[in-house]
Structures are given as structure tokens and as C-alpha cells.
Protein backbone atom coordinates (compact mmCIF):
# COMPACT_ATOMS: atom_id res chain seq x y z
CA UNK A 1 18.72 -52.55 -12.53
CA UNK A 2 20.73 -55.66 -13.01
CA UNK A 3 17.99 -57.61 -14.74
CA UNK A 4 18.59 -57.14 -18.30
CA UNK A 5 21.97 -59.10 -17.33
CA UNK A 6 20.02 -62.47 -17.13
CA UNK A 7 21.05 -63.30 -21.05
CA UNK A 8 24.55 -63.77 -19.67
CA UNK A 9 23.29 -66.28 -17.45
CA UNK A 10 21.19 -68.12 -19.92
CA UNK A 11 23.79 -68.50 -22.54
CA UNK A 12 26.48 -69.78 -19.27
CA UNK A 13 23.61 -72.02 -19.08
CA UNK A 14 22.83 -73.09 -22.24
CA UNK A 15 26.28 -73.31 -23.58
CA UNK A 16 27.10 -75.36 -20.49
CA UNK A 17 23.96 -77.75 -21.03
CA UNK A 18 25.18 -78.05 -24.57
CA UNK A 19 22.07 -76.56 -26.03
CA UNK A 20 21.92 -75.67 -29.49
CA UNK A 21 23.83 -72.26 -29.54
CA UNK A 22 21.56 -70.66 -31.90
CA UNK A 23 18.11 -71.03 -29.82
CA UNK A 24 20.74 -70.31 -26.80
CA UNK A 25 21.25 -66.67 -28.26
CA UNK A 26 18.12 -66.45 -29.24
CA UNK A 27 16.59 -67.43 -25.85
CA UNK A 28 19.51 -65.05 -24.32
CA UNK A 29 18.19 -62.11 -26.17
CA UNK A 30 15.05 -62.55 -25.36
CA UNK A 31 15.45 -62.43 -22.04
CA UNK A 32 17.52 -59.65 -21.72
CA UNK A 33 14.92 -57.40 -23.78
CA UNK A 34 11.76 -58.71 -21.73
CA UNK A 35 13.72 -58.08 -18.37
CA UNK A 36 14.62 -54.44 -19.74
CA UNK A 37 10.94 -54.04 -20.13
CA UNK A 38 10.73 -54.34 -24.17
CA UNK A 39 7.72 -56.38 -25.78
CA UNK A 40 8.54 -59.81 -27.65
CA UNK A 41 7.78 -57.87 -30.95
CA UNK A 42 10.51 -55.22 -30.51
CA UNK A 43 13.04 -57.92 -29.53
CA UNK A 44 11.85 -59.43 -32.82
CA UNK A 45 12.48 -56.15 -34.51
CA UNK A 46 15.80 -55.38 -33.37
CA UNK A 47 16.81 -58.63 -34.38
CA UNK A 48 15.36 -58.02 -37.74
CA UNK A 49 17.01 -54.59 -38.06
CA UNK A 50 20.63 -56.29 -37.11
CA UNK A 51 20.20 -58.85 -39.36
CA UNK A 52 19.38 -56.51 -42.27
CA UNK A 53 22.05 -53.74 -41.61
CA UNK A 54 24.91 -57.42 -41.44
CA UNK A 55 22.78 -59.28 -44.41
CA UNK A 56 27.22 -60.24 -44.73
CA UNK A 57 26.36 -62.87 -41.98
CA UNK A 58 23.98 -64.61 -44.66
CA UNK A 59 27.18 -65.80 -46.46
CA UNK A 60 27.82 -68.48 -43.68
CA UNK A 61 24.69 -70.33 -45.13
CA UNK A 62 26.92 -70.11 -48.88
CA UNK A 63 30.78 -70.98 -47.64
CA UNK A 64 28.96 -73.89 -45.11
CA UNK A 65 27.68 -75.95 -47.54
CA UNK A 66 31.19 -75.28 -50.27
CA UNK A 67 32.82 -76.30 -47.15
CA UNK A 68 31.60 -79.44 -46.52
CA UNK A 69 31.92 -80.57 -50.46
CA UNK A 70 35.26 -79.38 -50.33
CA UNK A 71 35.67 -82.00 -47.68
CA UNK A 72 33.73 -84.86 -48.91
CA UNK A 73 36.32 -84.27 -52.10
CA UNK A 74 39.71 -85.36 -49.77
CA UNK A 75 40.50 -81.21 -48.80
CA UNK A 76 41.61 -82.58 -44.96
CA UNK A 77 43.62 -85.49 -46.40
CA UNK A 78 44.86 -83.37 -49.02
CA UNK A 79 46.39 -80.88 -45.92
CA UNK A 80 47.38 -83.64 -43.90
CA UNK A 81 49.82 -85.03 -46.88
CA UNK A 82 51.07 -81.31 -47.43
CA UNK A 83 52.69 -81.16 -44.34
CA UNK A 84 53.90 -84.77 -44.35
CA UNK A 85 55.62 -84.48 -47.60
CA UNK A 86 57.21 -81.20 -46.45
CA UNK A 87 58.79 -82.63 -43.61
CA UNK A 88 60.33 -80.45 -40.18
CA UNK A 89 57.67 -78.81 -39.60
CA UNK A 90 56.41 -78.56 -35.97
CA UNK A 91 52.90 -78.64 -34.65
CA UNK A 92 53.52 -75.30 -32.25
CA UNK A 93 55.48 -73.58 -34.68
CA UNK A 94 52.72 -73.95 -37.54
CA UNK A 95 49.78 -72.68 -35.03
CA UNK A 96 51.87 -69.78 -33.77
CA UNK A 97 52.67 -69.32 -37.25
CA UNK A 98 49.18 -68.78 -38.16
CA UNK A 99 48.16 -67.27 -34.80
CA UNK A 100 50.62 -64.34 -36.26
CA UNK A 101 48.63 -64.35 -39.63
CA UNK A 102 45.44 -64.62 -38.10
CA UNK A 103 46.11 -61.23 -35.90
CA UNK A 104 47.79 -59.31 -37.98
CA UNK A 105 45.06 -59.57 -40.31
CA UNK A 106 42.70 -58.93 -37.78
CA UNK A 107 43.77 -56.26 -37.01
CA UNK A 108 43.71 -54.90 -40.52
CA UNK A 109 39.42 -55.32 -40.35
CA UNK A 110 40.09 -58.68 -42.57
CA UNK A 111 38.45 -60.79 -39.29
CA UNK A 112 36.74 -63.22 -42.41
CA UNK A 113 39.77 -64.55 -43.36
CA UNK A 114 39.86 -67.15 -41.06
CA UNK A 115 37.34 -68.96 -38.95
CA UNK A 116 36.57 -72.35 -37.04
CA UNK A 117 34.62 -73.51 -39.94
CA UNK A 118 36.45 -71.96 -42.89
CA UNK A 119 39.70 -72.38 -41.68
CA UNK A 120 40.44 -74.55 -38.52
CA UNK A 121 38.27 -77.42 -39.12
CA UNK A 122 39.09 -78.15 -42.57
CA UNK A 123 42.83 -76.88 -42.80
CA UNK A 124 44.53 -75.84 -39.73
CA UNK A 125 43.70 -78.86 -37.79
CA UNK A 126 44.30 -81.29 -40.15
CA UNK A 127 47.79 -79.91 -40.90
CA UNK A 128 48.30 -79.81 -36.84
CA UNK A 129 47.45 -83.37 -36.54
CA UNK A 130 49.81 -83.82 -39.42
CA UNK A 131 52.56 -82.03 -38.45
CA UNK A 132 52.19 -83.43 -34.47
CA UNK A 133 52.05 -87.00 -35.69
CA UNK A 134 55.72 -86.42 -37.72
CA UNK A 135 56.69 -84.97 -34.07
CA UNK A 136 55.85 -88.22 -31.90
CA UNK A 137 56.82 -90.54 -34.78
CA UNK A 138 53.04 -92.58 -34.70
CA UNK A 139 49.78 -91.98 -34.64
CA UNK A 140 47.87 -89.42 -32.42
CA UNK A 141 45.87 -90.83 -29.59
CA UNK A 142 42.61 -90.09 -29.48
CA UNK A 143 43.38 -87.54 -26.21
CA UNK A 144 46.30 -86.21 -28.37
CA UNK A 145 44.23 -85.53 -31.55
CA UNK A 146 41.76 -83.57 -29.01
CA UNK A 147 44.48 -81.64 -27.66
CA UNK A 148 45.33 -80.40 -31.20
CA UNK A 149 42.60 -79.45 -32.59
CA UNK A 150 41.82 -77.31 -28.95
CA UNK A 151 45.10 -75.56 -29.79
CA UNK A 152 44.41 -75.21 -33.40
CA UNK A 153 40.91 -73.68 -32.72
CA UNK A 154 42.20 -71.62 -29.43
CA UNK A 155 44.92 -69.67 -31.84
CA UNK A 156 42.16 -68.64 -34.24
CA UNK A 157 39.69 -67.07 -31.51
CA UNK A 158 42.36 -65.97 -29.35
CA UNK A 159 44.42 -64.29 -32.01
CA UNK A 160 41.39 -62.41 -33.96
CA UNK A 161 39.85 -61.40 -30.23
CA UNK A 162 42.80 -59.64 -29.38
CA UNK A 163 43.54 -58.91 -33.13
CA UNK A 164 40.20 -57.24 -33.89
CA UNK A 165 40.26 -54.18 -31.52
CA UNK A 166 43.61 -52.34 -33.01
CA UNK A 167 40.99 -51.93 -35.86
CA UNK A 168 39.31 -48.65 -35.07
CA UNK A 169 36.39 -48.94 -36.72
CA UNK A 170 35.29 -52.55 -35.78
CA UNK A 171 32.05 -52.82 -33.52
CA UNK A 172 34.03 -54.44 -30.47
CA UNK A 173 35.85 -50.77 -30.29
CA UNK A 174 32.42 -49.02 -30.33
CA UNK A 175 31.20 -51.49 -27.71
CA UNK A 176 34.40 -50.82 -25.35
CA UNK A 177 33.72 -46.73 -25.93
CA UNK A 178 29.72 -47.40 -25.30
CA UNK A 179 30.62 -49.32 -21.97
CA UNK A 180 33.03 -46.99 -20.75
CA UNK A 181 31.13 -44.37 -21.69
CA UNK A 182 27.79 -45.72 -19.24
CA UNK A 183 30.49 -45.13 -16.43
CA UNK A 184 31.23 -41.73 -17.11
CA UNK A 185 34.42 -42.52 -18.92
CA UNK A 186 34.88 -40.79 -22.56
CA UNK A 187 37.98 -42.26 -24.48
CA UNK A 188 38.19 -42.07 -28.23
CA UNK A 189 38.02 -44.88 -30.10
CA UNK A 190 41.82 -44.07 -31.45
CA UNK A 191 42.76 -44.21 -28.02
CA UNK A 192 41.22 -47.90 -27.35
CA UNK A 193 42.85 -49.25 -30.36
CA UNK A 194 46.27 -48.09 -29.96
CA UNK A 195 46.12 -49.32 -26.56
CA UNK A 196 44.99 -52.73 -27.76
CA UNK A 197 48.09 -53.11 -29.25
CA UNK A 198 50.12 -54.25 -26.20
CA UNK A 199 47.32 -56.63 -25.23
CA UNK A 200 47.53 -57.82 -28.46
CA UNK A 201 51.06 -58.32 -27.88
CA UNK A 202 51.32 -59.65 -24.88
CA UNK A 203 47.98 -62.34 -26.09
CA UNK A 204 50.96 -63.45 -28.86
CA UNK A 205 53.38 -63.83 -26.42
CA UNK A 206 51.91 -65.92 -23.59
CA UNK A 207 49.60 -67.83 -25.95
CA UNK A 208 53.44 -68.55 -28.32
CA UNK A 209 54.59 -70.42 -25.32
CA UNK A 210 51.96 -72.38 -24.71
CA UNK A 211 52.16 -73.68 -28.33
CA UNK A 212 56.18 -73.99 -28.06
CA UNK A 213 55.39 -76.26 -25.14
CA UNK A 214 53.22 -78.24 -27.33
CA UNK A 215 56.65 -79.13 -30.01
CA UNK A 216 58.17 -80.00 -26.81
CA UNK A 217 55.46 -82.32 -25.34
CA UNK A 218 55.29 -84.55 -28.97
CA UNK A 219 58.96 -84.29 -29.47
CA UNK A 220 59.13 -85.83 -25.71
CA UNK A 221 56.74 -88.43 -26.58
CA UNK A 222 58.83 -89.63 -29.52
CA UNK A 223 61.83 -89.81 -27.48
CA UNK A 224 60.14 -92.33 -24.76
């Protein structure tokens, strides 16, 4: 029975639609467990239970909120003048810089390090912009300024998705051992996370170009 897949199709949906992404999950959930044949309530329950066992998630309501004052206070200026004042230093090479950072500690189990919210928005993009506007010699369009904060938030999820499995005791190895497991496929979770390494690897590697490319695109737009 492929039914219980329909939550994939509901959060393409929703996420496309530009729903809010929490009543997207939600609503994805939901309709996986009713087309699996579970009542509303034990949805309801299970999401209890998960949110209970991971009460850590409740800490995004706390670091939100310190955040956002942090902000208000100058913290994305105050970035934004670091990197000026330190002068040389390239927008690719400080996102593959911290793309490095953000694996390696991912791959340690330290995945809360870093973050869109924590990290990227307040920090990493800032010091991007920063660092890409010393590059071109002016001010970012407002095309350019999207294109670096896409790269700044692509190296954090990219680096701690690929990071995150050498980590053998993280939930994304259980889920890889659980799904190869439905196919008759029994691998140790030892085995998943060394071989995550060269993925990991080779995610540095081809993603590191793509931010070298980006030095060479601003320092081309200085030049002309």
C-alpha cells in the first residue's frame, strides 16, 4: 500500500503553495496516519509522545525570541563591519569556510551549533553580504544580496545533511537502517556512517566549487 505516502505529496504541496510550514507538517502527518488506517487521536498521540521524548525542540521558542533582540540591538551591522574592517576576505572562501565548521561538527552529534535562524540569518549572511560587497567594490543588488544569502543558507543545510550521518547514533542513521531494513537489507549502523563519510566528502567538494565560483563572479563584477 502506497497510501500512507500521500504526506510527501501534501508537504510538495504545501511548501510549494507557500503555506505555513508548521500546519503543512501537521496536515502531512495527518494524512499519512489516516491513510495507514490510524484514528485522528493516535496521530495526536504520537505526536504528543515525540514531542515529549525531544521536549530539546522547545528551546527554539527560548533562542527565537534572544535572537531577534540580539538583532534589534545592531548584531547584523555589528557582523557586517567585522568583515569590512578585516579586509581580504572573500565571500566563497568565508561560506566554504564555515561549510567545513558546520560538518565537521555535525558530524561530531553537535548539529545545534548552527542553524538558519541561529546562525545564517543573523551572522553568516550578513558577513557574506559584507564580505561580497568588498569583492564587487559597491553595493549588492538586490538579485545579488538574494544570491548570497541562498549560498549562505545552502552551506548550512547542505553541510549538516551530509555532516549528520557519520554520527552513529543520530536518528537519520536509524532511519537509513529502518528503511533498508523494510527491503530485506540489514547493515549496521557503523557501517552507514563510515560510509557517509565519502558522501560527506564528496558534498564538500562539489558544493566548495560552487562557492569558489561565487569569489570569481563578484571579483568579475568589480573588474567591469
Amino acid at each position: 500500500m502506497m497510501w500512507p505516502l500521500i504526506g510527501v505529496g501534501v508537504l510538495t504541496l504545501g511548501f510549494a503553495l507557500r503555506w505555513n510550514p508548521l500546519l503543512v507538517v501537521v496536515a502531512a502527518a495527518f494524512a499519512s496516519g489516516l491513510a495507514a488506517g490510524h484514528t485522528p487521536l493516535v496521530v495526536l498521540e504520537a505526536f504528543g509522545k515525540a514531542f515529549n521524548e525531544q521536549r530539546y525542540v522547545s528551546l527554539v521558542w527560548l533562542v527565537t525570541p534572544v535572537i531577534g533582540l540580539l538583532e534589534r540591538a545592531g548584531l547584523r551591522d555589528k557582523a557586517r563591519a567585522l568583515v569590512r574592517r578585516m579586509g581580504g576576505v572573500r565571500v566563497g572562501r568565508l561560506l566554504l569556510t564555515y561549510f567545513i565548521a558546520r560538518q565537521a561538527t555535525a558530524a561530531a552529534g553537535l548539529t545545534a551549533l548552527g542553524g538558519q535562524a541561529q546562525m545564517v540569518r543573523p551572522l553568516v549572511a550578513p558577513m557574506a553580504e559584507a564580505a561580497a560587497e568588498t569583492d564587487a567594490g559597491r553595493a549588492l543588488t538586490e538579485a545579488e544580496q538574494g544570491l548570497v544569502r541562498a549560498h549562505a543558507a545552502a552551506a548550512d543545510n547542505i553541510a549538516v545533511f551530509f555532516g549528520e550521518d557519520i554520527f552513529i547514533a543520530f536518528g537519520s542513521v536509524l532511519l537509513i537502517k529502518g528503511v533498508l531494513a523494510t527491503g530485506g537489507h540489514d547493515v549496521k549502523p557503523f557501517d552507514i556512517s563510515v560510509w557517509a563519510i565519502p558522501t560527506a566528502i564528496l558534498a564538500l567538494v562539489v558544493h566548495g566549487v560552487r562557492l569558489l565560483r561565487l569569489d570569481h563572479r563578484f571579483r568579475t563584477a568589480r573588474r567591469t
